[in-house]
Protein backbone atom coordinates (compact mmCIF):
# COMPACT_ATOMS: atom_id res chain seq x y z
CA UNK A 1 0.00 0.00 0.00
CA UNK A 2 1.00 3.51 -0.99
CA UNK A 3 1.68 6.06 -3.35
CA UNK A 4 3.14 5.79 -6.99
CA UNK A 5 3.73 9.72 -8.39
CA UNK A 6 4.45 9.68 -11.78
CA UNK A 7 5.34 13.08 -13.52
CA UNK A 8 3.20 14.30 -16.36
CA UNK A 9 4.36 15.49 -19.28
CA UNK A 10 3.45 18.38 -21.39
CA UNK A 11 -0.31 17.43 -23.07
CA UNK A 12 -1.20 16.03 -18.88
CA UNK A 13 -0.97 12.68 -19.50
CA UNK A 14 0.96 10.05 -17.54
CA UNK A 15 4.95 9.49 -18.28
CA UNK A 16 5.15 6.23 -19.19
CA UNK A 17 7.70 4.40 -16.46
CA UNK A 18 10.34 2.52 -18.28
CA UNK A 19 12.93 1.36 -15.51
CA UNK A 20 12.88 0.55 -12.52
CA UNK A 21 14.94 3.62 -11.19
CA UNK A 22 12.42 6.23 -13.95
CA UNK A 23 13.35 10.02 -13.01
CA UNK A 24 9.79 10.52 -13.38
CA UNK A 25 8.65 7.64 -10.84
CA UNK A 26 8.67 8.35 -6.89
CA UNK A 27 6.92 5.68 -4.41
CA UNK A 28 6.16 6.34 -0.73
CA UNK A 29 4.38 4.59 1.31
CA UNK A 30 1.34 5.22 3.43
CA UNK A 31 3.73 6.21 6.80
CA UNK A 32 5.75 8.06 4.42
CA UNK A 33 2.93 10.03 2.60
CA UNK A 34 1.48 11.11 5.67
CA UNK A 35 4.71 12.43 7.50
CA UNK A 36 5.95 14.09 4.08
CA UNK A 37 2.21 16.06 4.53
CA UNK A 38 2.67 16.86 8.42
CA UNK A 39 5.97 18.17 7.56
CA UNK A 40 5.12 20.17 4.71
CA UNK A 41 1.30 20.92 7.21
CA UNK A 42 4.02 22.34 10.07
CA UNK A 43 6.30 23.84 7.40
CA UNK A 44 3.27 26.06 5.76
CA UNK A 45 2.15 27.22 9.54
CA UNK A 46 -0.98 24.88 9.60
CA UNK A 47 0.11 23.07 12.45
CA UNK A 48 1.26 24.74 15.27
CA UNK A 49 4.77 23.43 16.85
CA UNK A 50 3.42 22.31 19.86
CA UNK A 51 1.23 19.98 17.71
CA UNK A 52 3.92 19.11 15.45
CA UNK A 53 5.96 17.83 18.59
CA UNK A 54 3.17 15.84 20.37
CA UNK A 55 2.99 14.91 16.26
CA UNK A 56 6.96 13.25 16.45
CA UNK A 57 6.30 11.90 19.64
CA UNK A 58 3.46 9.92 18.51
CA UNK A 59 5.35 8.55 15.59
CA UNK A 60 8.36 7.77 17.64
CA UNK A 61 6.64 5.73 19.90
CA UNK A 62 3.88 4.10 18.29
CA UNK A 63 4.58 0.26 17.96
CA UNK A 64 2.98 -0.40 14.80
CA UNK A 65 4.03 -3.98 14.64
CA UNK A 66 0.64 -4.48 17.10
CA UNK A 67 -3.09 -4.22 14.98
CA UNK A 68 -4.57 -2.05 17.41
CA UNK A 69 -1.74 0.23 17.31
CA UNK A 70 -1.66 0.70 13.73
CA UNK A 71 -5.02 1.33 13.53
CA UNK A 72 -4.84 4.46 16.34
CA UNK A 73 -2.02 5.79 13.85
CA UNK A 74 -4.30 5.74 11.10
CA UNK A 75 -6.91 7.26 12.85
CA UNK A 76 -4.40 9.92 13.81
CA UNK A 77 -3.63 10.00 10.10
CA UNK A 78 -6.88 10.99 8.82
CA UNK A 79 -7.26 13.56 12.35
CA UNK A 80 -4.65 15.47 11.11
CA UNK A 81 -5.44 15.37 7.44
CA UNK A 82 -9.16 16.88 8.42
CA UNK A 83 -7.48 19.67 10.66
CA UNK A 84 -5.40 20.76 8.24
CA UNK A 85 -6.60 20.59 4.98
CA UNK A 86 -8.69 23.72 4.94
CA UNK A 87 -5.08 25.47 5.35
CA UNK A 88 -2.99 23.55 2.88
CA UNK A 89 -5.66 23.15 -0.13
CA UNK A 90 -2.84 22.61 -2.36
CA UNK A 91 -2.10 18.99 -0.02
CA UNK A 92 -5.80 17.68 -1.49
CA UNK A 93 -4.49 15.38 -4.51
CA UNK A 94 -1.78 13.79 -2.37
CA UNK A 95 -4.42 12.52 0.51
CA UNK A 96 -5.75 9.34 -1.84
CA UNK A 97 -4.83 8.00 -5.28
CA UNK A 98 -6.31 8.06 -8.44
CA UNK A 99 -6.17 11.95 -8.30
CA UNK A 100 -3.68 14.59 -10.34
CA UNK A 101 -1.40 17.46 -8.93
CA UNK A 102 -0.85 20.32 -10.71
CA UNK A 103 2.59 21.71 -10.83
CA UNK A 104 1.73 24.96 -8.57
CA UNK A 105 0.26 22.02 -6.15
CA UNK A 106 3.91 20.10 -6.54
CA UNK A 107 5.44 23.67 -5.77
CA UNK A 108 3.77 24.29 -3.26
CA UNK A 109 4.07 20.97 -1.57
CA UNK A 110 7.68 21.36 -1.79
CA UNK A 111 8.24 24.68 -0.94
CA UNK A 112 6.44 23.64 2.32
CA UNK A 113 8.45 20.60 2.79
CA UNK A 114 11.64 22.74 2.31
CA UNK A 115 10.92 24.61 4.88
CA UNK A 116 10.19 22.40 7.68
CA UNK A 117 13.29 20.84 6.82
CA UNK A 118 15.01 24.41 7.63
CA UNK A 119 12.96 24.12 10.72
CA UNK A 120 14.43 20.69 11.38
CA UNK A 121 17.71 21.39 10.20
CA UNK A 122 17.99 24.32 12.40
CA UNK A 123 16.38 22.65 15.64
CA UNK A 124 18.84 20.56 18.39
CA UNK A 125 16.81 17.95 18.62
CA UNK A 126 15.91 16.10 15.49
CA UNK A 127 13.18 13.69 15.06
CA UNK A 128 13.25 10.23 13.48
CA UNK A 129 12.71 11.20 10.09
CA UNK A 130 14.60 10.23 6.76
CA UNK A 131 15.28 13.73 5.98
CA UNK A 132 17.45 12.39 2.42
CA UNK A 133 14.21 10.94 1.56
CA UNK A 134 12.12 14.00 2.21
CA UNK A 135 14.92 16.20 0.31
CA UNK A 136 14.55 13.77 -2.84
CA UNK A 137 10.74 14.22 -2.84
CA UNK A 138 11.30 17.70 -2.37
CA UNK A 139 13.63 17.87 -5.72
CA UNK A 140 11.26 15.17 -7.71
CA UNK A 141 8.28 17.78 -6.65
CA UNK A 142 10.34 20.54 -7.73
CA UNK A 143 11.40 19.05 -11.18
CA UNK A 144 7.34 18.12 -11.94
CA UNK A 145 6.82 20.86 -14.29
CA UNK A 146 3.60 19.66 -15.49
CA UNK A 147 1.99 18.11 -12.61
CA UNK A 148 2.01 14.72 -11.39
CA UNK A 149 -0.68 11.30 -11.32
CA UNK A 150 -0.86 9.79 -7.24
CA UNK A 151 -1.76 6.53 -7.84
């Protein structure tokens, strides 16, 4: 279960994939997906950083190896997503698949993610977070001049 972004080229339709390791092909994963939004959530000023700590804690010590704790994270998943989304319109096409992001959605996904990396970057503490992941979906966002298919 997850996401599959494929860039779209210039007439909106869907790049076709042809390796395994396609420039125009960038997977995450249903954990991944939804911290990549409650960064970029936190980086645009929707969440507060009070939230966006209790937020990190959560993640940090959920055991999601248990049912019953995996399904508290996803209902924490689709909390946040409702609390947000009003704030971060531009989020919308990355919350389910089957939908299309514009490029000024990509850009502004990514500006968002950039900067609550700056706010991580900058902070003594830092979370457990894949932050080389989160910078190459930052540059594959940036480099979607036409938009992008989640599927």
């Amino acid at each position: 279960m997850g996401y599959d972004i494929v860039r779209l080229n210039e007439k909106g339709d869907v790049t076709k994939i042809t390796e395994v390791n396609d420039d125009d092909y960038f997977r995450l994963n249903i954990w991944g997906m939804n911290e990549a939004r409650q960064l970029a959530a936190w980086g645009a000023g929707a969440i507060s950083n009070e939230r966006m700590m209790e937020i990190f804690a959560q993640n940090n010590s959920t055991n999601t190896n248990q049912f019953v704790d995996m399904l508290q994270q996803f209902v924490s998943i689709m909390t946040e997503t409702t609390e947000h989304s009003k704030k971060t319109p531009w989020l919308e096409p990355f919350t389910s698949n089957g939908n299309t992001a514009s490029r000024e959605q990509c850009w502004a996904f990514a500006e968002a993610l950039s900067s609550a990396v700056d706010k991580l970057t900058a902070s003594p503490v830092m979370p457990d977070i894949d932050l080389d992941y989160i910078i190459d979906f930052i540059d594959y966002l940036n480099n979607s001049a036409h938009g992008v298919y989640v599927g």
